[in-house]
N, C-alpha and C. Protein backbone atom coordinates (compact mmCIF):
# COMPACT_ATOMS: atom_id res chain seq x y z
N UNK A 1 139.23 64.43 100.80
CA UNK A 1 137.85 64.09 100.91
C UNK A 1 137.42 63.08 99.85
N UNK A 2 138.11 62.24 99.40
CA UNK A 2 137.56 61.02 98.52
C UNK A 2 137.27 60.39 99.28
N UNK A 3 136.28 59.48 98.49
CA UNK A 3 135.34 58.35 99.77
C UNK A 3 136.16 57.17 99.16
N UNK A 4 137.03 57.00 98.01
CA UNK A 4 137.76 56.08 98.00
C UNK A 4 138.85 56.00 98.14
N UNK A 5 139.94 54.97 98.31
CA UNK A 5 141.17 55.23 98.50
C UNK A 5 141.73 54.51 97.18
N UNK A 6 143.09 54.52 97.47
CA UNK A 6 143.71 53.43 96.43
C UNK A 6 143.95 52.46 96.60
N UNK A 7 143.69 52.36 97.83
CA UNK A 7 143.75 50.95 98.34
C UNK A 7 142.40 49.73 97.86
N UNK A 8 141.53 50.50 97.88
CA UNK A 8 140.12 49.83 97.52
C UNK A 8 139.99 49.74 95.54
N UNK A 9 141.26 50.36 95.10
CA UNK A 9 140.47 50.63 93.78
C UNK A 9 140.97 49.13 92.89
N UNK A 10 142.27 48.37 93.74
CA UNK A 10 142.36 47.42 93.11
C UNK A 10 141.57 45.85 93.66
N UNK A 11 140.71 46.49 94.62
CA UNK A 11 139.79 45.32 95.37
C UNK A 11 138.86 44.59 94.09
N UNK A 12 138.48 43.39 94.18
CA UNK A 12 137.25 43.16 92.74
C UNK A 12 135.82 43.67 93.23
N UNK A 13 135.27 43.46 92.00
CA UNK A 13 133.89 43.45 92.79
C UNK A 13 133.19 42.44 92.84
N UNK A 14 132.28 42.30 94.45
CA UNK A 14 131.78 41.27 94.76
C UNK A 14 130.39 40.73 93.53
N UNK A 15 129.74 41.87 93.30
CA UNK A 15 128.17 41.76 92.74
C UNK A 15 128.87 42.41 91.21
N UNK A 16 127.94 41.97 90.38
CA UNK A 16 127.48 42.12 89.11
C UNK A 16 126.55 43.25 88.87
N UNK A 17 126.61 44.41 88.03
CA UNK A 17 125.49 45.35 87.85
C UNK A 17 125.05 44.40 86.67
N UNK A 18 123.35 44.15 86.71
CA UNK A 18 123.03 43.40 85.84
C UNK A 18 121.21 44.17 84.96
N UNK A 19 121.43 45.10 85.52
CA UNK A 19 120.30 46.12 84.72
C UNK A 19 121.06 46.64 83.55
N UNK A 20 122.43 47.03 83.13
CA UNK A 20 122.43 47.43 81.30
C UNK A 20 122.18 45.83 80.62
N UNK A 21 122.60 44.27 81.08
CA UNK A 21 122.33 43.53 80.59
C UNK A 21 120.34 43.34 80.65
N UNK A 22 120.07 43.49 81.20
CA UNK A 22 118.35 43.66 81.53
C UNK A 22 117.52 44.54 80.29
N UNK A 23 118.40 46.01 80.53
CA UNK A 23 117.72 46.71 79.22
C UNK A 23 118.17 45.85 78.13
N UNK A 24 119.22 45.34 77.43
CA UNK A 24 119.89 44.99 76.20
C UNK A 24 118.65 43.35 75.81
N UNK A 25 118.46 42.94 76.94
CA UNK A 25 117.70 41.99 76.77
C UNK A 25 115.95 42.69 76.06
N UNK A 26 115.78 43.24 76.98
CA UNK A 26 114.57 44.15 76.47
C UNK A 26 114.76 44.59 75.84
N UNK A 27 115.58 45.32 74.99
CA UNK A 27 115.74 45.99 73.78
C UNK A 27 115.40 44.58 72.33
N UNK A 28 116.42 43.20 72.71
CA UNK A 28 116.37 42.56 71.78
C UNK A 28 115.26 41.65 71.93
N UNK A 29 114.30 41.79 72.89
CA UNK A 29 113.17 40.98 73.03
C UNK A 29 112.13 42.13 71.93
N UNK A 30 112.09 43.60 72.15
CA UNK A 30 111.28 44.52 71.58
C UNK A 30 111.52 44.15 69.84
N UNK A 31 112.39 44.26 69.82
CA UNK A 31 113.00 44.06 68.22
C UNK A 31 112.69 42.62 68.05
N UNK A 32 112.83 41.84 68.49
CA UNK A 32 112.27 40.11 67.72
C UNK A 32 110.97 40.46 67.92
N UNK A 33 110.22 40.99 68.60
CA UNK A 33 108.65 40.85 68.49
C UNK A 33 107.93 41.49 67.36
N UNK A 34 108.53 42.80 67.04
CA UNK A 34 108.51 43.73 66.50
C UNK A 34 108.74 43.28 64.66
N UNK A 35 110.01 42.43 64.21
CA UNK A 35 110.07 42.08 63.46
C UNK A 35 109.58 40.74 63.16
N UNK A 36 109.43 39.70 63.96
CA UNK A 36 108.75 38.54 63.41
C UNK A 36 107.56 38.35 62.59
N UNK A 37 106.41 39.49 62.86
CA UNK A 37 105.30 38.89 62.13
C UNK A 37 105.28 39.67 60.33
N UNK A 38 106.67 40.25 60.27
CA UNK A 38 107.03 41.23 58.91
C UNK A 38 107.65 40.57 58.23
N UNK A 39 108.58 39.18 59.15
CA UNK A 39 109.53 38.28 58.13
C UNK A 39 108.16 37.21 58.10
N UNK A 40 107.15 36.89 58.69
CA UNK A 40 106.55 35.61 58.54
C UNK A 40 105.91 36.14 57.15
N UNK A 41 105.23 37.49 57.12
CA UNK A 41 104.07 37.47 56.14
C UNK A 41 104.77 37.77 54.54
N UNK A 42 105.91 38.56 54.76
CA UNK A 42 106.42 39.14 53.42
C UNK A 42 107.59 38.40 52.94
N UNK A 43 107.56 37.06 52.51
CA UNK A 43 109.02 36.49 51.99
C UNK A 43 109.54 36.87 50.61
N UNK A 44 109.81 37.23 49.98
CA UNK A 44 110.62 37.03 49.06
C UNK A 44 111.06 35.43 48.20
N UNK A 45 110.55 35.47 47.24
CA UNK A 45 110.05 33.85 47.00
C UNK A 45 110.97 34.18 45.39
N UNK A 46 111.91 33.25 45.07
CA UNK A 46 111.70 32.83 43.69
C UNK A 46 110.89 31.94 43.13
N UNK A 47 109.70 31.92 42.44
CA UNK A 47 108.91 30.73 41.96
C UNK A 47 109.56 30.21 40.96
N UNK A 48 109.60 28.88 40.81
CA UNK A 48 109.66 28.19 39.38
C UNK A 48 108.71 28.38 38.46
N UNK A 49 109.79 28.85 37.09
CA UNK A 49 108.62 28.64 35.87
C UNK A 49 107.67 27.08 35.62
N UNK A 50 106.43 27.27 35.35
CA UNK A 50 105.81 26.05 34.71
C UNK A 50 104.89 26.53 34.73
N UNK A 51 104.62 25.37 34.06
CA UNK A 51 102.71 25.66 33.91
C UNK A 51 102.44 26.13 31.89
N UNK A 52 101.37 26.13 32.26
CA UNK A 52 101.11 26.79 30.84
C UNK A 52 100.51 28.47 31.04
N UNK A 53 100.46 29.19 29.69
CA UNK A 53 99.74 30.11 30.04
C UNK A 53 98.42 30.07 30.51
N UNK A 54 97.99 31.50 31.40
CA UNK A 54 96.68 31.31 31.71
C UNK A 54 95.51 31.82 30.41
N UNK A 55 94.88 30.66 30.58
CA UNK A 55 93.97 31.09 29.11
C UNK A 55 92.95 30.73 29.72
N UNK A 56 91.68 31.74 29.08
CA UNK A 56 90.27 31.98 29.16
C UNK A 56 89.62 30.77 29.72
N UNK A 57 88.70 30.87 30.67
CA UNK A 57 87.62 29.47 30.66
C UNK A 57 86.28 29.62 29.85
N UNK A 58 86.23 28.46 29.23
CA UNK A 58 85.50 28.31 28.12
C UNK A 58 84.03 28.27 29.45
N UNK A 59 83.00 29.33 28.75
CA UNK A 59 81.94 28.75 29.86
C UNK A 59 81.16 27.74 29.49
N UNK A 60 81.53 27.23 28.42
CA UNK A 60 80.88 25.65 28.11
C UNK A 60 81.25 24.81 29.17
N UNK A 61 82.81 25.15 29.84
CA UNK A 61 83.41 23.86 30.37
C UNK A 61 83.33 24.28 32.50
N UNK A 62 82.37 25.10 32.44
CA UNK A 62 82.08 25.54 33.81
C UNK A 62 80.39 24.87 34.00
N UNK A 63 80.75 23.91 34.90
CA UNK A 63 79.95 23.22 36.00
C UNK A 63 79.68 23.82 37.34
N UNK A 64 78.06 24.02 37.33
CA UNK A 64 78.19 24.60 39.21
C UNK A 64 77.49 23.96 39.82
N UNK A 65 78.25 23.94 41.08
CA UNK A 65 77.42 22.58 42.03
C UNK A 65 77.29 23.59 42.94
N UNK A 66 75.60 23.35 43.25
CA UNK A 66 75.44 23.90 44.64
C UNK A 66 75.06 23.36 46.11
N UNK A 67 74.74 23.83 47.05
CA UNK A 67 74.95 22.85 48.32
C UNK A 67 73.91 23.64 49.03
N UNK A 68 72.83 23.23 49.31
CA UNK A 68 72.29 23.54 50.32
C UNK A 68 72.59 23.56 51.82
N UNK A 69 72.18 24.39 52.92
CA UNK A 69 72.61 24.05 54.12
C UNK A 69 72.13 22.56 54.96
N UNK A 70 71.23 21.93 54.25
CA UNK A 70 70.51 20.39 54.51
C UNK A 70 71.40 19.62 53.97
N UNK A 71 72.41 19.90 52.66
CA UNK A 71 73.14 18.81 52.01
C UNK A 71 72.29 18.55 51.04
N UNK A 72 71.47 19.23 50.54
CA UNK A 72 70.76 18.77 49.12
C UNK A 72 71.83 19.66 48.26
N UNK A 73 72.42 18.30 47.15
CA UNK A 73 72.94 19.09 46.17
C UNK A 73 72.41 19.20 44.56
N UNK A 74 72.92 20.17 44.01
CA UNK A 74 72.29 20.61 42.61
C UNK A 74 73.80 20.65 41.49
N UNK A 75 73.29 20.04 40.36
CA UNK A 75 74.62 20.00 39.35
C UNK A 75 74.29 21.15 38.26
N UNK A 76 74.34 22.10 37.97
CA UNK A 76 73.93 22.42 36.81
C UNK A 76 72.18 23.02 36.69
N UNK A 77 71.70 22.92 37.95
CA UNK A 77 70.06 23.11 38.16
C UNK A 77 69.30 21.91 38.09
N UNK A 78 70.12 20.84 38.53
CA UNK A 78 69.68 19.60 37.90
C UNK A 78 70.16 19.44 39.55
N UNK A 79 68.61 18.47 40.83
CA UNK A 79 69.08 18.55 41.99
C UNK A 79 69.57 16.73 41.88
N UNK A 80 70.89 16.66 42.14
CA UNK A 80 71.69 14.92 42.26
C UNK A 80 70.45 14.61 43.45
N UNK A 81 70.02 13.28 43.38
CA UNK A 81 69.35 12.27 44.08
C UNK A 81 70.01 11.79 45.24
N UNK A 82 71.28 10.96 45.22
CA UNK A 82 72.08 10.26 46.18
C UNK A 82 73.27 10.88 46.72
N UNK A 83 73.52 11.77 46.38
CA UNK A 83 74.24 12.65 47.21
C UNK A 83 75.45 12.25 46.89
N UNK A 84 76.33 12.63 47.31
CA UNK A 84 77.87 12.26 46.65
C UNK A 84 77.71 11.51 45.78
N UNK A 85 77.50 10.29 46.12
CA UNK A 85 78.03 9.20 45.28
C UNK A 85 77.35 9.45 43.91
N UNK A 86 76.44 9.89 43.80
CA UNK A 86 75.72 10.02 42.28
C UNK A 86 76.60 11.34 41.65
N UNK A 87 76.49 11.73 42.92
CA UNK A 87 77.65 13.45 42.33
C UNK A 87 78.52 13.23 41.54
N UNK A 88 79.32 12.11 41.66
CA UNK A 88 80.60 11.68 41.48
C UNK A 88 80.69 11.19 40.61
N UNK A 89 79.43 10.33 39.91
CA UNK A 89 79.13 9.46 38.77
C UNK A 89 78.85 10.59 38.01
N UNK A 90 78.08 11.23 38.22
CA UNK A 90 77.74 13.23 37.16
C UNK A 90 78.98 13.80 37.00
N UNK A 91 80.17 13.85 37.97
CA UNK A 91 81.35 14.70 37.34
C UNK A 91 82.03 13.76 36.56
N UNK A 92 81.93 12.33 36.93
CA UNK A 92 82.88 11.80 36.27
C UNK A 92 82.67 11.96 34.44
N UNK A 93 81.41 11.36 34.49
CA UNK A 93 80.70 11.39 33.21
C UNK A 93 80.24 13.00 32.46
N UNK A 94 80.82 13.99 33.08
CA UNK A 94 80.74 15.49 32.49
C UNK A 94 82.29 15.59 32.02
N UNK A 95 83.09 15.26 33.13
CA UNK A 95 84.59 15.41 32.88
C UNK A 95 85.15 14.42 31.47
N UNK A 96 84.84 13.30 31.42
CA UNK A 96 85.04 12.89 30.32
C UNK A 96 84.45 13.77 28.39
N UNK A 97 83.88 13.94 28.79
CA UNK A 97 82.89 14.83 28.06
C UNK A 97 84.01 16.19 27.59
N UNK A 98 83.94 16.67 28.73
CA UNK A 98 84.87 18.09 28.77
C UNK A 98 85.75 18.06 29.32
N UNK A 99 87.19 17.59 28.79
CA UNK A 99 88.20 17.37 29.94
C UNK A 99 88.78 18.95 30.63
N UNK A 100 88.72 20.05 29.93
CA UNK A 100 88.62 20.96 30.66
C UNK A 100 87.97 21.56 31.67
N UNK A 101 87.02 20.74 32.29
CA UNK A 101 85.93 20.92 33.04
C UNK A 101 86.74 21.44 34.49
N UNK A 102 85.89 22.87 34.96
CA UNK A 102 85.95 23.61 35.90
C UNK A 102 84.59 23.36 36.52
N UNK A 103 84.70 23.41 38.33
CA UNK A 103 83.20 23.25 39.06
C UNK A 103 83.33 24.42 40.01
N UNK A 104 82.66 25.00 39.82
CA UNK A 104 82.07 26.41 40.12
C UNK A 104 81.34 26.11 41.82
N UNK A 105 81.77 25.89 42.60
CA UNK A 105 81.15 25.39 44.03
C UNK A 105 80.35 26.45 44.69
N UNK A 106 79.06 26.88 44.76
CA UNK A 106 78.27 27.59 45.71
C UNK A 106 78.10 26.40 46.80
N UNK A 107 78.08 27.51 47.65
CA UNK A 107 77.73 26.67 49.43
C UNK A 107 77.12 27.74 50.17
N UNK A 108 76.27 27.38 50.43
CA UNK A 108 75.22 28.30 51.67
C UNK A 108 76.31 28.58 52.76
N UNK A 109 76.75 29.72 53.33
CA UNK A 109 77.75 30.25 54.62
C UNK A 109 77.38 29.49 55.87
N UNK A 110 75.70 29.40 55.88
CA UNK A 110 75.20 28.69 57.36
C UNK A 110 75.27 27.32 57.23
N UNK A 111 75.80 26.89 55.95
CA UNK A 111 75.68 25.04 55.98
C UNK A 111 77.00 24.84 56.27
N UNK A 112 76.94 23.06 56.87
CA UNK A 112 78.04 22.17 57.56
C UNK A 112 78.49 21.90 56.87
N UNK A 113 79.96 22.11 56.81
CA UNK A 113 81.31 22.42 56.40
C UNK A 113 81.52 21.09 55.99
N UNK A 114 81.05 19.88 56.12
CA UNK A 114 81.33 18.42 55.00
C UNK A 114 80.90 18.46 54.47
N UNK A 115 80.07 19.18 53.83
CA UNK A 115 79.11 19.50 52.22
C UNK A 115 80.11 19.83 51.65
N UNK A 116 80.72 20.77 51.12
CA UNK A 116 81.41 21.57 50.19
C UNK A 116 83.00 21.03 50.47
N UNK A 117 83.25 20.74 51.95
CA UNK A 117 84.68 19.86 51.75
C UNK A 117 84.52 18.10 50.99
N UNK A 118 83.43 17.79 51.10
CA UNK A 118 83.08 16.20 50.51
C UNK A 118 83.27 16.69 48.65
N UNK A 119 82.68 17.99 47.81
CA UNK A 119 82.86 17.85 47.18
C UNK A 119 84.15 18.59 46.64
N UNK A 120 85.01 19.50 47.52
CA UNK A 120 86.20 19.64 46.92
C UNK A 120 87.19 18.33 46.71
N UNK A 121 87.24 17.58 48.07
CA UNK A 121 87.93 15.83 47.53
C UNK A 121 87.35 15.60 46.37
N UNK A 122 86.22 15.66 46.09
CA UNK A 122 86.02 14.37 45.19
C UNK A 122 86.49 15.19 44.02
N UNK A 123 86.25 16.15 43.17
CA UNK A 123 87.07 17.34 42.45
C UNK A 123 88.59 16.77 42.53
N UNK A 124 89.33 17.16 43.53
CA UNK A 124 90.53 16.81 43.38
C UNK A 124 91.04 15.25 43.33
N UNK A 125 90.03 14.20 43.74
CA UNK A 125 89.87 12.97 43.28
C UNK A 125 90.52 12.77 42.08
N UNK A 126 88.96 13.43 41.47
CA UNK A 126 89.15 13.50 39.93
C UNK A 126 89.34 14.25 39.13
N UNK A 127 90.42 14.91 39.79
CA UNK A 127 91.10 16.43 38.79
C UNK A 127 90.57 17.16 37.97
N UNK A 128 89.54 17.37 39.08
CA UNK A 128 88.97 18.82 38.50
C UNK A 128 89.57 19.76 38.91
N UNK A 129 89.29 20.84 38.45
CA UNK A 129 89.69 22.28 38.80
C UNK A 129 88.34 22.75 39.59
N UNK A 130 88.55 23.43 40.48
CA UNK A 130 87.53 24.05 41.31
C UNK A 130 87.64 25.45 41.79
N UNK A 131 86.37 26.26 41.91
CA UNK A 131 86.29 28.09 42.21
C UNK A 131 85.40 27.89 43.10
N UNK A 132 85.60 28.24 44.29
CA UNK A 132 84.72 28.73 45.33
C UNK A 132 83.69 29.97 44.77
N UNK A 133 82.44 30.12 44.88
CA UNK A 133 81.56 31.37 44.45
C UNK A 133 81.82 32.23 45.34
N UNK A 134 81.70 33.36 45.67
CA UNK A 134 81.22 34.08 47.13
C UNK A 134 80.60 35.83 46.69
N UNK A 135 79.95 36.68 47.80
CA UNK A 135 78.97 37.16 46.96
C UNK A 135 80.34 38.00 47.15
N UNK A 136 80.20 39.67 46.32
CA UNK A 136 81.36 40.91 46.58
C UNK A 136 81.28 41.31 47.57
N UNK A 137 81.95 42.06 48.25
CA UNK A 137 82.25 42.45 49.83
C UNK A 137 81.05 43.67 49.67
N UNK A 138 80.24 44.32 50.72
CA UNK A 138 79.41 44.79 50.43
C UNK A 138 77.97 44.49 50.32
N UNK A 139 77.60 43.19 49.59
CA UNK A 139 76.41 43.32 49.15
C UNK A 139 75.90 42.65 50.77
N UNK A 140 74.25 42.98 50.72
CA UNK A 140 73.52 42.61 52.08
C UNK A 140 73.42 40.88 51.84
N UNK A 141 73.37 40.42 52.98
CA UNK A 141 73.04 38.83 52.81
C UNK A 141 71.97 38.69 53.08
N UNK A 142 71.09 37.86 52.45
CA UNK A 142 69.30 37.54 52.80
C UNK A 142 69.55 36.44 53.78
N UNK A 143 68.53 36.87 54.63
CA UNK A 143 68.71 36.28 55.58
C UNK A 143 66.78 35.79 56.03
């Protein structure tokens, strides 16, 4: 009562079973998905030494520019007239002054985003150092 003989057992086979290759694929599709966004975020980095130590900022040498959501800007509580370009003549002529000079950037959240990017260029123009303000997580926003 075998349904095969021996005659058939050295026949080939015509078809391919191709479902354990199907799971193995799905298995290694589950696992690359699974691990990619764990190797993107967590590398393992040797940094190079440099730099100097980090030392204190003098708050003599902290400048804050603020930005209205209109683009009216303020240096120090002092509101700049011509807008960049006078801005630029005020850091230049502060930075000489204080070559350690840090600019402390407030920007209104609801103002257009070339306000505060016009004055990070010009900062890195002229090698300043720059700190974004922002309020602590938590507090209410006036609105």
């Amino acid at each position: 009562m075998r349904r095969f003989s021996q005659r058939n057992s050295l026949v080939t086979l015509n078809e391919i079973n191709i479902t354990p290759l199907l799971d193995l694929a799905f298995v290694l599709l589950i696992i690359f998905v699974i691990t990619t966004p764990l190797l993107e975020q967590s590398l393992d980095l040797n940094l190079p030494s440099g730099g100097g130590t980090n030392r204190k900022v003098d708050r003599n040498d902290v400048a804050t520019v603020e930005v209205s959501p209109q683009g009216v800007f303020v240096l120090n509580g002092r509101t700049v007239k011509n807008g960049v370009a006078q801005l630029e003549t005020d850091l230049v002529a502060l930075h000489k002054s204080k070559p350690n000079l840090v600019v402390n950037l407030r920007a209104d959240e609801n103002g257009a985003y070339k306000h505060p990017f016009a004055i990070l260029d010009l900062c890195t123009r002229l090698g300043i150092k720059v700190g974004l303000a922002a309020d602590p997580p938590g507090k209410p926003t006036r609105r």
